[in-house]
PDB file of N, CA and C in Angstrom:
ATOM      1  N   UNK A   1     153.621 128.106 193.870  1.00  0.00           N
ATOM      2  CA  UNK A   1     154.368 127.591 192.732  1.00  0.00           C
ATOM      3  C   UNK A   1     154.602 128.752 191.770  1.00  0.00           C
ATOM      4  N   UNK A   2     155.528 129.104 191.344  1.00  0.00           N
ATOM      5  CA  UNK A   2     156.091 129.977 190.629  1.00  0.00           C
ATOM      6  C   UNK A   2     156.099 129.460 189.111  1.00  0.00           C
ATOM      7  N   UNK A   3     155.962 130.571 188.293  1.00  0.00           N
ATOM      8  CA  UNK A   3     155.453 130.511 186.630  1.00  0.00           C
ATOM      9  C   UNK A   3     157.229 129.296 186.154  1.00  0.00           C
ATOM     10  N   UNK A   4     158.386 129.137 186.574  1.00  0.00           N
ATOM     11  CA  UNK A   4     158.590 128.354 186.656  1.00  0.00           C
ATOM     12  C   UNK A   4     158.804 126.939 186.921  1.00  0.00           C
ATOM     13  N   UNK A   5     158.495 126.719 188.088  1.00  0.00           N
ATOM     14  CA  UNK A   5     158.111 125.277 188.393  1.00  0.00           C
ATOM     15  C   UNK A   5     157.006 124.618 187.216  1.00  0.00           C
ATOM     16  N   UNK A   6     156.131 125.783 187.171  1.00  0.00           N
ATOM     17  CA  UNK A   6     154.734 125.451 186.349  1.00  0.00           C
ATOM     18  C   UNK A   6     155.410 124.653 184.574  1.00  0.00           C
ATOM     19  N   UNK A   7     155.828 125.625 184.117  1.00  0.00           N
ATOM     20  CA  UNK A   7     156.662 125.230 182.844  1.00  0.00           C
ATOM     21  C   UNK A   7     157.225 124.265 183.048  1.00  0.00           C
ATOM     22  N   UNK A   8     158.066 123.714 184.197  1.00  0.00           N
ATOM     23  CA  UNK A   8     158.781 122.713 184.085  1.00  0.00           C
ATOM     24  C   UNK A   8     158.152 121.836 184.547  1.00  0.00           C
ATOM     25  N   UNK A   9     156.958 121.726 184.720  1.00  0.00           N
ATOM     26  CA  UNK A   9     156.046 120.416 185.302  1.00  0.00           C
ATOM     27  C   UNK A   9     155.207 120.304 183.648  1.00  0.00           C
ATOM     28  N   UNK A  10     154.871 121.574 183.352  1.00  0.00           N
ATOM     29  CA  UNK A  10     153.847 120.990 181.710  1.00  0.00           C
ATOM     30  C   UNK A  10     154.975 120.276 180.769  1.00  0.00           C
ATOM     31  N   UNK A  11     156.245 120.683 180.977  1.00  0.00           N
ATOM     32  CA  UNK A  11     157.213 120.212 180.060  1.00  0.00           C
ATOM     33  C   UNK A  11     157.909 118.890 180.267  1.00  0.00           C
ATOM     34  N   UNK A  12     157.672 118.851 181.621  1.00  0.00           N
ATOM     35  CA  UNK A  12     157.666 117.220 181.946  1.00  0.00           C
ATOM     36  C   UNK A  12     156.736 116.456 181.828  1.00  0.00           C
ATOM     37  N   UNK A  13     155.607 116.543 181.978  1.00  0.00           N
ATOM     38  CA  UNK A  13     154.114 116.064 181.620  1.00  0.00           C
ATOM     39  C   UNK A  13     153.887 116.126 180.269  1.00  0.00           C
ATOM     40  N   UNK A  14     154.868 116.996 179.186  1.00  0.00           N
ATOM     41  CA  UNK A  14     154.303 116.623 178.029  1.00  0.00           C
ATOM     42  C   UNK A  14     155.363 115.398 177.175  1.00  0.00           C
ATOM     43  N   UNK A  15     156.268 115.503 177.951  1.00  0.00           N
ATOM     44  CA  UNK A  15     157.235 114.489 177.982  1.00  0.00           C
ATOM     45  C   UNK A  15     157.131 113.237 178.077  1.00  0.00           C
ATOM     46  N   UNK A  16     156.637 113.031 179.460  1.00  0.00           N
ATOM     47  CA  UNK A  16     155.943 111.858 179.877  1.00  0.00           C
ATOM     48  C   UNK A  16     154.681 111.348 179.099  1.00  0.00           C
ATOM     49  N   UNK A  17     154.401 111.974 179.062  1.00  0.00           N
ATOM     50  CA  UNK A  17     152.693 111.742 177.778  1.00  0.00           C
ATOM     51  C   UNK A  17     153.122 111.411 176.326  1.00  0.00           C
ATOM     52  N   UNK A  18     153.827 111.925 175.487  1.00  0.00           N
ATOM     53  CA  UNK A  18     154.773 111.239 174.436  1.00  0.00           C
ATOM     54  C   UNK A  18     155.033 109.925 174.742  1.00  0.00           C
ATOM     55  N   UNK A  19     156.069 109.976 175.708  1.00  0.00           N
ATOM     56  CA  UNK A  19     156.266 108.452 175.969  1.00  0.00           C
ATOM     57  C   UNK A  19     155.917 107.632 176.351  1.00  0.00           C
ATOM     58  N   UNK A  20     154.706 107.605 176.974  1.00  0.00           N
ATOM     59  CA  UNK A  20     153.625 106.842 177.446  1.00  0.00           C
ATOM     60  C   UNK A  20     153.194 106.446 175.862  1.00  0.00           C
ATOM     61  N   UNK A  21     152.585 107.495 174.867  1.00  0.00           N
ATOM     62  CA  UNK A  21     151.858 107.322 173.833  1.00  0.00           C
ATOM     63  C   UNK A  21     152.999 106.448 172.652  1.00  0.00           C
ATOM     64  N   UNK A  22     154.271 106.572 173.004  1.00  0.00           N
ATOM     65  CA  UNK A  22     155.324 105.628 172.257  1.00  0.00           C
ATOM     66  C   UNK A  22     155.288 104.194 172.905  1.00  0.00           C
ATOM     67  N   UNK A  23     154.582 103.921 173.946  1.00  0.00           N
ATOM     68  CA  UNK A  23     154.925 102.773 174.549  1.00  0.00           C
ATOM     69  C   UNK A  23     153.824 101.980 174.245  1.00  0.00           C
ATOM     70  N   UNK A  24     152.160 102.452 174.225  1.00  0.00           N
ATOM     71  CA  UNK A  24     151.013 101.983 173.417  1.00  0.00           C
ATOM     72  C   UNK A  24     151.370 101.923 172.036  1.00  0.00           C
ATOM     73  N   UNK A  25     150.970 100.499 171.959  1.00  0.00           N
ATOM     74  CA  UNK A  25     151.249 100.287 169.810  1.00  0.00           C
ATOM     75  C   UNK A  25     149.953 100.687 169.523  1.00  0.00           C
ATOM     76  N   UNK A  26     150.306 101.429 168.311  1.00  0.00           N
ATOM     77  CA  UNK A  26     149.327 101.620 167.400  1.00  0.00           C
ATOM     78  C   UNK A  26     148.555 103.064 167.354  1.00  0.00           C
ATOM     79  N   UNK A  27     147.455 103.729 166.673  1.00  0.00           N
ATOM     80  CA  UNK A  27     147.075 105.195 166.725  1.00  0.00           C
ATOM     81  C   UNK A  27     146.563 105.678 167.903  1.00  0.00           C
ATOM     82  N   UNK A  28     146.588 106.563 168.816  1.00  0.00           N
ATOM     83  CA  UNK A  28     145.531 107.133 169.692  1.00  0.00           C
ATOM     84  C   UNK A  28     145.092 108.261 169.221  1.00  0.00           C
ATOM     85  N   UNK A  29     144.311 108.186 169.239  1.00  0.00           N
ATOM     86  CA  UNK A  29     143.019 109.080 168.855  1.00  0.00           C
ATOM     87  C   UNK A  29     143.187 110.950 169.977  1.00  0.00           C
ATOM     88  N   UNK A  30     144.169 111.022 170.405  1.00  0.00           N
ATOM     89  CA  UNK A  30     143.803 112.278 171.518  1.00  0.00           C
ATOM     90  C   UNK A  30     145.099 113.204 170.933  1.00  0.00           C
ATOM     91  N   UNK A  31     144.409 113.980 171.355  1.00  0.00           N
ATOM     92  CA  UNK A  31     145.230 115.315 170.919  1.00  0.00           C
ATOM     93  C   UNK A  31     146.636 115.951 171.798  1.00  0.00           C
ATOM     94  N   UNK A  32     146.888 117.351 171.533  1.00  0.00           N
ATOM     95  CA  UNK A  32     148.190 117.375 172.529  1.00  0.00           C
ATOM     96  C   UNK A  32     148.007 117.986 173.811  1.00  0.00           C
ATOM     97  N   UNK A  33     146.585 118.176 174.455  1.00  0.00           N
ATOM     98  CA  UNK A  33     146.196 118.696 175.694  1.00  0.00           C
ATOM     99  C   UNK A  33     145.917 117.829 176.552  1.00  0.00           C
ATOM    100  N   UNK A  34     145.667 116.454 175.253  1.00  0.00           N
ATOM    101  CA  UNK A  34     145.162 114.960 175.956  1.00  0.00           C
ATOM    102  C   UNK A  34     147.028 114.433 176.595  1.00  0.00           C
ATOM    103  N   UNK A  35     147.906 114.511 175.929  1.00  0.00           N
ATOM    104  CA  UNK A  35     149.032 114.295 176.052  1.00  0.00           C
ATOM    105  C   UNK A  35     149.845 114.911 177.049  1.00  0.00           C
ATOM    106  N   UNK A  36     149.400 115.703 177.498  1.00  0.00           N
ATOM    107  CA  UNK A  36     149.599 116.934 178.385  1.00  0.00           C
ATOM    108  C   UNK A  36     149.149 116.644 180.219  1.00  0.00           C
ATOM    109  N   UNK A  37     147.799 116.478 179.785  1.00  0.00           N
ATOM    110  CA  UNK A  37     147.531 115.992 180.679  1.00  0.00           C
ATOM    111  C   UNK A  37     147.449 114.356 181.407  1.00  0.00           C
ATOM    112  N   UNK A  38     147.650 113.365 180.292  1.00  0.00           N
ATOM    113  CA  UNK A  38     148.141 112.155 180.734  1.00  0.00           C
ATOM    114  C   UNK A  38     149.434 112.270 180.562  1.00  0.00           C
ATOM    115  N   UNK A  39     149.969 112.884 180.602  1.00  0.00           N
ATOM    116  CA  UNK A  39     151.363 113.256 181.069  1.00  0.00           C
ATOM    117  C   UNK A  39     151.663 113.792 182.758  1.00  0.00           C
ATOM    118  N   UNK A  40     150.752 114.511 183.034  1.00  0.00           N
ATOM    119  CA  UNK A  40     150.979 114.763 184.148  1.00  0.00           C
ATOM    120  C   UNK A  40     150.606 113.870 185.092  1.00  0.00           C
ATOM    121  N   UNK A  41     149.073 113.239 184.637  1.00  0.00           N
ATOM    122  CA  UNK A  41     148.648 112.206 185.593  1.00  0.00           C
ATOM    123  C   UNK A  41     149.687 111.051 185.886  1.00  0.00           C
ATOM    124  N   UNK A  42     149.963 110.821 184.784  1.00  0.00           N
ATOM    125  CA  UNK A  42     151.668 109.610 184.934  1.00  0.00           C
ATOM    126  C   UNK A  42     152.826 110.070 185.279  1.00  0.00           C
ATOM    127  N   UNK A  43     153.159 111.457 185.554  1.00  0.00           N
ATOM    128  CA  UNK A  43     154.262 111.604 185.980  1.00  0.00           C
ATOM    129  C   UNK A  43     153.762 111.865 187.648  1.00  0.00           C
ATOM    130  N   UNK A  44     152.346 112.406 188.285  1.00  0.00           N
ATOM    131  CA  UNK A  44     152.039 112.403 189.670  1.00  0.00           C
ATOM    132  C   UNK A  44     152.258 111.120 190.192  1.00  0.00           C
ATOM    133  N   UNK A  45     151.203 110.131 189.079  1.00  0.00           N
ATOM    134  CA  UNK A  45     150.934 108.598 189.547  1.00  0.00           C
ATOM    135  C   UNK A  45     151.842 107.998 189.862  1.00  0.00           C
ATOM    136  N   UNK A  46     152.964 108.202 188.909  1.00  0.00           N
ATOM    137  CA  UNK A  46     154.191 107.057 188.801  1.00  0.00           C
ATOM    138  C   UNK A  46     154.845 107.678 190.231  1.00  0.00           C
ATOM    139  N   UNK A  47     154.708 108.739 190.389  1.00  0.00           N
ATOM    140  CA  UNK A  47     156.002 109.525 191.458  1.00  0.00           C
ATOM    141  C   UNK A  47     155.333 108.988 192.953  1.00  0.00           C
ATOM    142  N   UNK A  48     154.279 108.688 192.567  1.00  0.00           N
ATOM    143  CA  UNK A  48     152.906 108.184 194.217  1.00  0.00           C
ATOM    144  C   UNK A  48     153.842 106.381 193.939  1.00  0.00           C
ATOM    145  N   UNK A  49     153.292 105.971 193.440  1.00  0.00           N
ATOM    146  CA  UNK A  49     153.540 104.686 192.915  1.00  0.00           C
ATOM    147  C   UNK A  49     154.919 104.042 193.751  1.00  0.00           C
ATOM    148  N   UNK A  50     156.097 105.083 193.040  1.00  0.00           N
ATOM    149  CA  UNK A  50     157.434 104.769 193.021  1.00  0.00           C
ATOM    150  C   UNK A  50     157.800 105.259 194.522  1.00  0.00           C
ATOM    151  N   UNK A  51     156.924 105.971 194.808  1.00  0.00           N
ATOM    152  CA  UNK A  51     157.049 106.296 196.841  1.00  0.00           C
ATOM    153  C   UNK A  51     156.975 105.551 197.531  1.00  0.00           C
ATOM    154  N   UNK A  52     155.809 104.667 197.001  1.00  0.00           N
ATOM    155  CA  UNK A  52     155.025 103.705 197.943  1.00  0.00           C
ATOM    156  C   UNK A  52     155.426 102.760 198.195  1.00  0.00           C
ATOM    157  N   UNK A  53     156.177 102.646 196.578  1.00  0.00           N
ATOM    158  CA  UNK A  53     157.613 101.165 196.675  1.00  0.00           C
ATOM    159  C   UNK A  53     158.698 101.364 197.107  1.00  0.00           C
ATOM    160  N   UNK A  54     159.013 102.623 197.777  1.00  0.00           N
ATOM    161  CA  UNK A  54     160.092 102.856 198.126  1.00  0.00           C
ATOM    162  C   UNK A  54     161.281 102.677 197.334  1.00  0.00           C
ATOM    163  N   UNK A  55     161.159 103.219 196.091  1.00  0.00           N
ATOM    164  CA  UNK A  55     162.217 103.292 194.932  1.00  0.00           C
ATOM    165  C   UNK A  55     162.102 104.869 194.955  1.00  0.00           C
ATOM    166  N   UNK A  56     163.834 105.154 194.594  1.00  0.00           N
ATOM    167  CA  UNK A  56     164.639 106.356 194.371  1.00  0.00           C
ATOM    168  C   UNK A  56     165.311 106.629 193.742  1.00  0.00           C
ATOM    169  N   UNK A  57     165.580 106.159 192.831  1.00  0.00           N
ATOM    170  CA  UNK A  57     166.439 105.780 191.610  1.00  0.00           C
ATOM    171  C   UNK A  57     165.515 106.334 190.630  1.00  0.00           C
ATOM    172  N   UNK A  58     166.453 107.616 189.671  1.00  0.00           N
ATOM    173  CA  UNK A  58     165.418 108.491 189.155  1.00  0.00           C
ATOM    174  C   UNK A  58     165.050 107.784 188.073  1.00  0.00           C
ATOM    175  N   UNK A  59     165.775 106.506 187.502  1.00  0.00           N
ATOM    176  CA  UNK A  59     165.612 106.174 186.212  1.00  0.00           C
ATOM    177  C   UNK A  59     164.252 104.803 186.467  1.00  0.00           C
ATOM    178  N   UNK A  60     164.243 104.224 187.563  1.00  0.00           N
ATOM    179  CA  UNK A  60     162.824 103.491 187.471  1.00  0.00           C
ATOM    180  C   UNK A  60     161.929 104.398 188.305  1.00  0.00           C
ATOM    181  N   UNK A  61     162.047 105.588 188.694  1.00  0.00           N
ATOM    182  CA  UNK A  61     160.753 106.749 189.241  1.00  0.00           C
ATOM    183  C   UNK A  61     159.647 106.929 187.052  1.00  0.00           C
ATOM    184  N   UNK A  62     161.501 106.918 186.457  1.00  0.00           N
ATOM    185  CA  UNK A  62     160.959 107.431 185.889  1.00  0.00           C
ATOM    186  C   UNK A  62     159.774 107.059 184.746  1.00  0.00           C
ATOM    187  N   UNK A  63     160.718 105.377 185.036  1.00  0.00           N
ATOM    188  CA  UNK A  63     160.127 104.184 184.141  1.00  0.00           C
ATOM    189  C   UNK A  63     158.327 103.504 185.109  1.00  0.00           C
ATOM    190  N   UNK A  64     158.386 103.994 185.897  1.00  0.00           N
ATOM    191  CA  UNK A  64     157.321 104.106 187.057  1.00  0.00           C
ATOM    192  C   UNK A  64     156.259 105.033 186.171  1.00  0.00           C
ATOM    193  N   UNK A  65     156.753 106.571 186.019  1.00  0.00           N
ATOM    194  CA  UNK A  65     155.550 107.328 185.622  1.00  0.00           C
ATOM    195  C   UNK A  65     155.384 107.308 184.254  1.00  0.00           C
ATOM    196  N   UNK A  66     156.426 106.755 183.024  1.00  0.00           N
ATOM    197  CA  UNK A  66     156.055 106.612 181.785  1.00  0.00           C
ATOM    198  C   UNK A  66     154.992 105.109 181.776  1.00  0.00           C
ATOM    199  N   UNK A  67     155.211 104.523 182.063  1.00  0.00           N
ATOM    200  CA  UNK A  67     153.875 103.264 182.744  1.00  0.00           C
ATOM    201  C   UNK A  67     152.767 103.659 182.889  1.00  0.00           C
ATOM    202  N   UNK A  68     152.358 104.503 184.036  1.00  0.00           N
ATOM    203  CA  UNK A  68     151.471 104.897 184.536  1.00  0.00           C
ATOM    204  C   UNK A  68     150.899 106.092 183.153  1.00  0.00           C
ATOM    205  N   UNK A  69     151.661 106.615 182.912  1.00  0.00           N
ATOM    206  CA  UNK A  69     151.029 106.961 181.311  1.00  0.00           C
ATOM    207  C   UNK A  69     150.530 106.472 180.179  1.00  0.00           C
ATOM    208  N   UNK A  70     150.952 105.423 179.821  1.00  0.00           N
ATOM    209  CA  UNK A  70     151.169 104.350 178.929  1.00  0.00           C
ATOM    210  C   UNK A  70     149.840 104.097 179.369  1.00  0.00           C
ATOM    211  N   UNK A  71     149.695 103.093 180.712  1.00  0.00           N
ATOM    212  CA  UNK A  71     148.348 102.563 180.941  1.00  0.00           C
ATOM    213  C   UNK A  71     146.930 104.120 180.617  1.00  0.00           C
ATOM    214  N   UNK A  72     147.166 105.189 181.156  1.00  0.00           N
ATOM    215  CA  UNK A  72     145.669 106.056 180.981  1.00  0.00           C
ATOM    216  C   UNK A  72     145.682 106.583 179.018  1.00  0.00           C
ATOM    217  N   UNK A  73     146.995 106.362 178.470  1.00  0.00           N
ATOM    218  CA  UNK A  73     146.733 106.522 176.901  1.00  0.00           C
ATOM    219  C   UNK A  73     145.976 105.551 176.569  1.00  0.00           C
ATOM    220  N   UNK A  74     146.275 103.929 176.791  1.00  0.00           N
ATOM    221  CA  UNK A  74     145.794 102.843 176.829  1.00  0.00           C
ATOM    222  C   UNK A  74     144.308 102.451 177.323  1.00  0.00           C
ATOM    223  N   UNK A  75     143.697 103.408 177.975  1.00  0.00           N
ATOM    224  CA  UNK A  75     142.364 103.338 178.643  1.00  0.00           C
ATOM    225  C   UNK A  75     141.511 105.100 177.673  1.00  0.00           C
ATOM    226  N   UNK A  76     142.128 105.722 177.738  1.00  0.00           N
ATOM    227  CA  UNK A  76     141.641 106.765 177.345  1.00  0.00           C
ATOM    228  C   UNK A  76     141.578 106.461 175.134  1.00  0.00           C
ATOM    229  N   UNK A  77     141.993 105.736 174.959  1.00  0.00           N
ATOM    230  CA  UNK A  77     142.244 105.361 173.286  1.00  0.00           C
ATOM    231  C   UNK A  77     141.278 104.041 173.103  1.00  0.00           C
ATOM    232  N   UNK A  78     141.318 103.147 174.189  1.00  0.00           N
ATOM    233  CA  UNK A  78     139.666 102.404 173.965  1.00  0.00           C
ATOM    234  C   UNK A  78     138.960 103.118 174.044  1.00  0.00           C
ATOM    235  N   UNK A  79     138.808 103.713 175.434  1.00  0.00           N
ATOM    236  CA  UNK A  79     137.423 104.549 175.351  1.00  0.00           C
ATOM    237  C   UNK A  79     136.848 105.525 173.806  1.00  0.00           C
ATOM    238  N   UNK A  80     137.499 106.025 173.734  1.00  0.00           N
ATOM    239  CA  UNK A  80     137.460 106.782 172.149  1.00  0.00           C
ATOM    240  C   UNK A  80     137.180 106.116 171.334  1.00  0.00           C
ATOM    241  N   UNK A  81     137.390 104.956 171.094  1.00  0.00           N
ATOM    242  CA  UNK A  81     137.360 104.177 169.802  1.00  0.00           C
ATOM    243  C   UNK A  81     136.109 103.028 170.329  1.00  0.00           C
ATOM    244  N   UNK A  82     134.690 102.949 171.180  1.00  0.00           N
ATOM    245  CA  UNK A  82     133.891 102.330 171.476  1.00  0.00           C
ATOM    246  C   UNK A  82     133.133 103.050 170.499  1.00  0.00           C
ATOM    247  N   UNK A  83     132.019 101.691 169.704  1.00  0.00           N
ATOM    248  CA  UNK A  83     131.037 102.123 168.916  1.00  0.00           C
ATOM    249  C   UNK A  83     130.043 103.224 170.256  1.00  0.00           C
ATOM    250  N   UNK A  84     129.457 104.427 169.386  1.00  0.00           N
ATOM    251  CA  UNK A  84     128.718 104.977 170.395  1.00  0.00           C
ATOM    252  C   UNK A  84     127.208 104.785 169.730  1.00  0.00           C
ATOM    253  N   UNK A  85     126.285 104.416 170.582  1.00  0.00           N
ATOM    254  CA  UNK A  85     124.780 104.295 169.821  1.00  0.00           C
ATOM    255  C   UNK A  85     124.818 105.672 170.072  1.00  0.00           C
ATOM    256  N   UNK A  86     124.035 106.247 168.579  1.00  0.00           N
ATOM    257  CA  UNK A  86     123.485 107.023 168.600  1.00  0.00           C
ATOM    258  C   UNK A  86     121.951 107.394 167.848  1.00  0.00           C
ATOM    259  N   UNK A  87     121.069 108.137 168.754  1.00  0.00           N
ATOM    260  CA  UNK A  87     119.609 107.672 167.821  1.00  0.00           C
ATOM    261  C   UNK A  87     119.554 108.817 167.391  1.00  0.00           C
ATOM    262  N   UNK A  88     119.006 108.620 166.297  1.00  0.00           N
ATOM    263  CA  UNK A  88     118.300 108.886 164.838  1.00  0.00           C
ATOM    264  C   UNK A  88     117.537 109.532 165.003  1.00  0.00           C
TER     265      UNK A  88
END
């Protein structure tokens, strides 16, 4: 993979991770490396996903991996926000 492909996969992954994080209501708690990388996981996931269903149509591939983002912002923003015991 060449220093291009690379850029154009973080720049799609940070893409996808925005819009995942526009599609959860309300604050998430993660930063822009967190965004970055649930960006990528939803743009791999959705692209596995949208294979498996045998969809090719770039605009529900794409609505496939902003989903699949949406849901790990959505899991990764509970997790963050669980009371944590901590002892004293």
């Amino acid at each position: 993979m060449d220093g291009q492909n690379i850029l154009t996969t973080l720049i799609v992954g940070l893409v996808i991770g925005l819009l995942g994080r526009l599609v959860v209501p309300g604050r998430q708690p993660i930063g822009c490396l967190f965004t970055v990388a649930v960006g990528l996981v939803g743009s791999v996931g959705g692209l596995a996903v949208a294979r498996a269903a045998g969809i090719d149509s770039g605009l529900l591939v794409l609505g496939c991996q902003v989903g699949i983002a949406a849901v790990c912002v959505a899991v990764i923003a509970a997790a963050s926000r669980r009371p944590r015991n901590r002892l004293r």
